[in-house]
Structures are given as C-alpha cells and as structure tokens.
N, C-alpha and C. Protein backbone atom coordinates (compact mmCIF):
# COMPACT_ATOMS: atom_id res chain seq x y z
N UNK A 1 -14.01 40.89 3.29
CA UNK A 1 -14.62 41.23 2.02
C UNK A 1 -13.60 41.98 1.16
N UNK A 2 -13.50 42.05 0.29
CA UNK A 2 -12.70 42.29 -1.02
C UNK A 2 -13.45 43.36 -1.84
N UNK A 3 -12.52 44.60 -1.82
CA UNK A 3 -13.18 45.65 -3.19
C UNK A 3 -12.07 45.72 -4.59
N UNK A 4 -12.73 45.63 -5.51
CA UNK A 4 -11.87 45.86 -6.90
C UNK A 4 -12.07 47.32 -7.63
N UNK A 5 -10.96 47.01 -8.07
CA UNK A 5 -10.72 48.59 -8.95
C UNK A 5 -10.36 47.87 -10.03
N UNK A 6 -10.86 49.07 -11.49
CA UNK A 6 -10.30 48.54 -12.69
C UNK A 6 -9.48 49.45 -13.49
N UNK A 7 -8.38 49.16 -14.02
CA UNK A 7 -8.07 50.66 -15.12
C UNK A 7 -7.67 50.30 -16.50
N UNK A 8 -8.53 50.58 -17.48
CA UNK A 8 -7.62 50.54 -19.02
C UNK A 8 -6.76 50.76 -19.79
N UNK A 9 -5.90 50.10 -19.97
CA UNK A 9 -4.76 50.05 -20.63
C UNK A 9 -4.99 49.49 -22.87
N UNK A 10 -4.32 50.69 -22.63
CA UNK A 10 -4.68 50.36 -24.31
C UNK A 10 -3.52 49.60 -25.21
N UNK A 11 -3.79 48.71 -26.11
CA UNK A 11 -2.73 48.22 -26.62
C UNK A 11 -2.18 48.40 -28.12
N UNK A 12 -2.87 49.24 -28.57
CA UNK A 12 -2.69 49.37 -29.61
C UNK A 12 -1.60 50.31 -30.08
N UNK A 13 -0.61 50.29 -29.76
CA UNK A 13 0.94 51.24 -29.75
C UNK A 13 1.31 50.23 -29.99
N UNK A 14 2.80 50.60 -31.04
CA UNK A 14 3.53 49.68 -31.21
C UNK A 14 3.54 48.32 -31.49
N UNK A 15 4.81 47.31 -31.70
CA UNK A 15 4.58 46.18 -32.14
C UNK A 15 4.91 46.04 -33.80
N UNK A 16 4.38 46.78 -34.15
CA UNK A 16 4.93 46.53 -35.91
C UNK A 16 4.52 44.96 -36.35
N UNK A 17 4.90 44.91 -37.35
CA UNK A 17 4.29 43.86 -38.42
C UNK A 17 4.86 42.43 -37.92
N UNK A 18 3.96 41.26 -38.10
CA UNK A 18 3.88 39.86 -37.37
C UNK A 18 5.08 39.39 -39.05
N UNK A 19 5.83 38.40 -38.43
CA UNK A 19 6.27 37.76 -39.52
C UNK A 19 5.22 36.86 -40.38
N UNK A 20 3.98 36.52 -39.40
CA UNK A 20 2.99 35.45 -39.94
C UNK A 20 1.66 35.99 -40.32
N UNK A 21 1.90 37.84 -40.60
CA UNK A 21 1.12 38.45 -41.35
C UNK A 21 0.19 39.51 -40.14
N UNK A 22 0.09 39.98 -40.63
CA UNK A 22 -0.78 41.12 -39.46
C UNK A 22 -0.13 42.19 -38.49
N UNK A 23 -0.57 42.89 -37.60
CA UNK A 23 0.15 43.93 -37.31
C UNK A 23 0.36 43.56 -35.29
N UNK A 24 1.87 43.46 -35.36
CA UNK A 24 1.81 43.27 -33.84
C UNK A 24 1.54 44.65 -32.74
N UNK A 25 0.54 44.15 -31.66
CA UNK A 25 0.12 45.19 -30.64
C UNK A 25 0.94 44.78 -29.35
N UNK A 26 0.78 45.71 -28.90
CA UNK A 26 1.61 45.35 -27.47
C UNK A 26 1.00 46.80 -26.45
N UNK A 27 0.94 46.42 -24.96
CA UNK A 27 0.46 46.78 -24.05
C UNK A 27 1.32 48.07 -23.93
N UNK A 28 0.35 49.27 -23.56
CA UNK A 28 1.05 50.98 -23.03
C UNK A 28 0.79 50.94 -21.51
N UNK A 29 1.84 51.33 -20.80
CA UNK A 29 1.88 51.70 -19.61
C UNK A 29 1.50 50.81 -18.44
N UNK A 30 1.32 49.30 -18.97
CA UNK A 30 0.60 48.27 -17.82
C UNK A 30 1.79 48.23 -16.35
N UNK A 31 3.14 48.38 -16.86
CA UNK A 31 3.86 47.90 -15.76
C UNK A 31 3.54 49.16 -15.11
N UNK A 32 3.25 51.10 -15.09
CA UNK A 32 3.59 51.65 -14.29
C UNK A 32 2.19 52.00 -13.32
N UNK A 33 1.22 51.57 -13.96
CA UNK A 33 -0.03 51.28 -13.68
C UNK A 33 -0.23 50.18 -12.66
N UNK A 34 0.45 49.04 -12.81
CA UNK A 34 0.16 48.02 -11.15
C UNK A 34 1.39 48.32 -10.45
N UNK A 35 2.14 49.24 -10.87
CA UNK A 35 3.55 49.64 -9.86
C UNK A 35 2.42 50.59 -9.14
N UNK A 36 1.83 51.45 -9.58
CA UNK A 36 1.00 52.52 -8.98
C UNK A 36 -0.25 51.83 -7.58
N UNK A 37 -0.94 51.15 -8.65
CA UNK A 37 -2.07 50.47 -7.48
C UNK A 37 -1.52 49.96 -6.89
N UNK A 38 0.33 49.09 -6.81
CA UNK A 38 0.74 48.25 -5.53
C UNK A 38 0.75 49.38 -4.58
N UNK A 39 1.47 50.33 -5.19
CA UNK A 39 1.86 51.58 -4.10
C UNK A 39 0.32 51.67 -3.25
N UNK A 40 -0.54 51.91 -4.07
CA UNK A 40 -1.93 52.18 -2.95
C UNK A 40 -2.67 50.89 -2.34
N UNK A 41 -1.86 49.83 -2.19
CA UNK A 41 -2.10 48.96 -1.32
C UNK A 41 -3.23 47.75 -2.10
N UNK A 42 -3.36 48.05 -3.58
CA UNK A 42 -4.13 46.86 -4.10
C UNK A 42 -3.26 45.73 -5.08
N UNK A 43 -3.73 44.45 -5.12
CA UNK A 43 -3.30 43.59 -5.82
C UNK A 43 -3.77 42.91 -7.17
N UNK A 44 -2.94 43.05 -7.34
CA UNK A 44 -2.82 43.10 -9.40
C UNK A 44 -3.75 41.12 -9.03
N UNK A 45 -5.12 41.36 -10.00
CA UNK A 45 -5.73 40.28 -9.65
C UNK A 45 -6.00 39.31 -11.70
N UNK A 46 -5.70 40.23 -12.03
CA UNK A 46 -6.06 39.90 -13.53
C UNK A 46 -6.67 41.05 -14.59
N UNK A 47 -6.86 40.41 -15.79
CA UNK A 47 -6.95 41.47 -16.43
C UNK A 47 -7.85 40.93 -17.62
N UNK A 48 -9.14 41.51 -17.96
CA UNK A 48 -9.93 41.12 -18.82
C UNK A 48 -10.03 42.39 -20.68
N UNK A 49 -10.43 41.45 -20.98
CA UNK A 49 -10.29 42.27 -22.60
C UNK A 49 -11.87 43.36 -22.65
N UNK A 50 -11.39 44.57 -22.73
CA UNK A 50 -12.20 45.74 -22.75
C UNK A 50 -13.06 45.19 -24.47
N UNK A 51 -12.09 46.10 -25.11
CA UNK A 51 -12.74 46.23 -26.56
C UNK A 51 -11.69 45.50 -27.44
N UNK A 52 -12.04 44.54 -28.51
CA UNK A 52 -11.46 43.54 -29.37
C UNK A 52 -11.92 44.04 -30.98
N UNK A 53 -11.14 44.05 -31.98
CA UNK A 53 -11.20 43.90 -33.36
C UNK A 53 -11.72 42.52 -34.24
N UNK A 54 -12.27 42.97 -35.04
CA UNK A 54 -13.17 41.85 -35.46
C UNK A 54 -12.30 40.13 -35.79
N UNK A 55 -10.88 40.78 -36.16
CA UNK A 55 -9.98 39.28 -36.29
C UNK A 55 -9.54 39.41 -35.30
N UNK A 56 -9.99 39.98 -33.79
CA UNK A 56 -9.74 39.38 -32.53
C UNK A 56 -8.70 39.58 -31.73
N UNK A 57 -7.62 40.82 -32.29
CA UNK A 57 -6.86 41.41 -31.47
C UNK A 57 -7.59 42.48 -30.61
N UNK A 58 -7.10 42.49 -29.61
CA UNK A 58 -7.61 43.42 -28.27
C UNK A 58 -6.94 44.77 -28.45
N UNK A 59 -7.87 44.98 -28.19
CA UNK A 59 -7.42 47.17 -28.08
C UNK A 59 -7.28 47.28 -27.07
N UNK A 60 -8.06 47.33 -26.48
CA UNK A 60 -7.75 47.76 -24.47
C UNK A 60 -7.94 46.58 -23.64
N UNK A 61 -8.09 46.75 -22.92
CA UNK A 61 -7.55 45.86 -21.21
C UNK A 61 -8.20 46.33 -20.24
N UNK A 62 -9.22 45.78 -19.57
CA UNK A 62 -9.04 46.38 -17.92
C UNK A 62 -8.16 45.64 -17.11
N UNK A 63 -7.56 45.87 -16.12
CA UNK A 63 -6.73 45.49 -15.56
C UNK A 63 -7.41 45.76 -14.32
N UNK A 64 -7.28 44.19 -13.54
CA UNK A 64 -8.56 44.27 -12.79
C UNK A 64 -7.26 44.06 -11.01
N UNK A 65 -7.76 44.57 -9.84
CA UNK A 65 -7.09 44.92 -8.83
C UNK A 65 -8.20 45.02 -7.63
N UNK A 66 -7.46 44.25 -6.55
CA UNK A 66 -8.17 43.76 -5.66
C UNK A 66 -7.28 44.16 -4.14
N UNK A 67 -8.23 44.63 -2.96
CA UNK A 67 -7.67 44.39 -1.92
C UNK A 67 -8.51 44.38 -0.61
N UNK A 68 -8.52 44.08 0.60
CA UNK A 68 -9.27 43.67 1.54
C UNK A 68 -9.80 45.21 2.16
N UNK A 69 -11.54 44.99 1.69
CA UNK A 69 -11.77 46.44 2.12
C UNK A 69 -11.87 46.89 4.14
N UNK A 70 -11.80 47.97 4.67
CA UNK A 70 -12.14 47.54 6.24
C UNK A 70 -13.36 47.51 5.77
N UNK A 71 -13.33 46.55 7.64
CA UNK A 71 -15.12 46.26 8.02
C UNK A 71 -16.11 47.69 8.20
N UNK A 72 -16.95 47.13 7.91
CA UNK A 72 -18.35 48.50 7.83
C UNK A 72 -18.72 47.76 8.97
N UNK A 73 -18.76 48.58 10.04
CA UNK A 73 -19.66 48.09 11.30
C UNK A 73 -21.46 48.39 10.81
C-alpha cells in the first residue's frame, strides 16, 4: 500500500514579461523541496495545480509524493 504527501510550491516569483504578451511565472523552491522528500525516502509522483488565475496561469502547485507505507498488522 502506498501513502502520499503533498507540499505547495508557489509560482508566482519571477519570470518577467512573455515576448507574446503577459507576465512570465516560474516555480520557487520545487527542486529543494523533492531533494528534501527524496532524502525522507518518498518519490516525487507528480504535481497538480493548487490555485489558477482567471487567464489560467497557476499560482501554486501541490507537488504530490509517494512511498510504500509498512504493513499495519
């Protein structure tokens, strides 16, 4: 059996202005965040969109992490 953990990562830092109009976002702290959960033994399983802006750029992230829980006798 398999337990997940989730943690949010926000994206709204940085990025600056799109050449094709709008403002580029880009992800804070995702790489030291699944460097962290590898360290505690879970695996980086995917990552779903928390909260989105109405023209559909994403603000946050969960970043979703998985690993084989022990058996419960």
């Amino acid at each position: 059996m398999l337990e997940y953990a989730f943690e949010t990562v926000d994206c709204t830092g940085g990025g600056g202005y799109s050449l094709f109009g709008g403002i580029g976002l880009e992800t804070i702290d995702h790489r030291e965040i699944i460097q962290k959960m590898a360290g505690e033994g879970w695996r980086y399983a995917g990552s779903i969109p928390r909260t989105q802006r109405a023209g559909g750029f994403i603000e946050t992230l969960d970043l979703v992490f998985e690993r084989e829980c022990p058996d419960i006798p």
